[in-house]
Protein backbone atom coordinates (compact mmCIF):
# COMPACT_ATOMS: atom_id res chain seq x y z
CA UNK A 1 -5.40 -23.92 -51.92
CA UNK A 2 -7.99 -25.85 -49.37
CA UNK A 3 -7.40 -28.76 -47.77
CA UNK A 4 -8.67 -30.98 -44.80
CA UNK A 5 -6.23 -31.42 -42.08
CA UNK A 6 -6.12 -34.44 -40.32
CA UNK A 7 -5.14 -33.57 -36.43
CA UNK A 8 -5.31 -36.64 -34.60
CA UNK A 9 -6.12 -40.62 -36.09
CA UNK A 10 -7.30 -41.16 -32.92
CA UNK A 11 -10.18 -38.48 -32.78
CA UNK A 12 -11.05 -39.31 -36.49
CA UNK A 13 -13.17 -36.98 -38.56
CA UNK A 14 -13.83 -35.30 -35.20
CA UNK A 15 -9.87 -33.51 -35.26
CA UNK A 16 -9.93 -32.68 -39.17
CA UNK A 17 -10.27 -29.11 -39.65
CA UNK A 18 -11.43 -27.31 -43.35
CA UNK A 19 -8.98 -24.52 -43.79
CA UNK A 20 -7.16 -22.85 -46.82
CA UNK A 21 -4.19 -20.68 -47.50
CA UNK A 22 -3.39 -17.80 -50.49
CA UNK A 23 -0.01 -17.60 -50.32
CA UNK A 24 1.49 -13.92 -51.88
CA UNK A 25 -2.17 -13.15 -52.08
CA UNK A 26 -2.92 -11.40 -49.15
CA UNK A 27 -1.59 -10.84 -45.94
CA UNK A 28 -2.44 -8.67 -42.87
CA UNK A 29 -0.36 -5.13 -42.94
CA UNK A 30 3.36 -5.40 -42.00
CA UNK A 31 2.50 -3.44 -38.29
CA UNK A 32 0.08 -5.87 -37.64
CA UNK A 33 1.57 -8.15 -35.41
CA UNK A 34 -0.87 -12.01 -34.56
CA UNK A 35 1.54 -12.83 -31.83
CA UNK A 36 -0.09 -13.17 -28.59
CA UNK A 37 2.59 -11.22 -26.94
CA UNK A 38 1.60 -8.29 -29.05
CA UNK A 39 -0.85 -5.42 -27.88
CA UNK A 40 -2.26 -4.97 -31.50
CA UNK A 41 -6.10 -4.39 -31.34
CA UNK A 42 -7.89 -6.70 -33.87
CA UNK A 43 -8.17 -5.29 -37.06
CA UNK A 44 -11.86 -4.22 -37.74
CA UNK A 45 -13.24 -3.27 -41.14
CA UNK A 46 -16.26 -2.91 -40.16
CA UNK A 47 -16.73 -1.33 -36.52
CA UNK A 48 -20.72 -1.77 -36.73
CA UNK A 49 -20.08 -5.13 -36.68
CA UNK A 50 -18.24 -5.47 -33.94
């Protein structure tokens, strides 16, 4: 699903922000933690192009 999300009426079409979700579609691997506490390095499928 993609939507536009509307952050702030008073920014207008300045806050809204394009973005999508896949739920039970695909999700990162169950190690991987996104928390910024975590000390997980970014995963990288492609290491040239990082």
């Amino acid at each position: 699903m993609e939507m536009i999300w509307k952050g702030s009426a008073n920014l207008g079409e300045q806050s809204w922000l394009f973005t999508g979700i896949l739920p039970r579609v695909y999700t990162a691997p169950a190690s991987f933690c996104f928390d910024y506490r975590c000390r997980d390095e970014p995963i990288k499928d492609d290491p040239r192009l990082h």
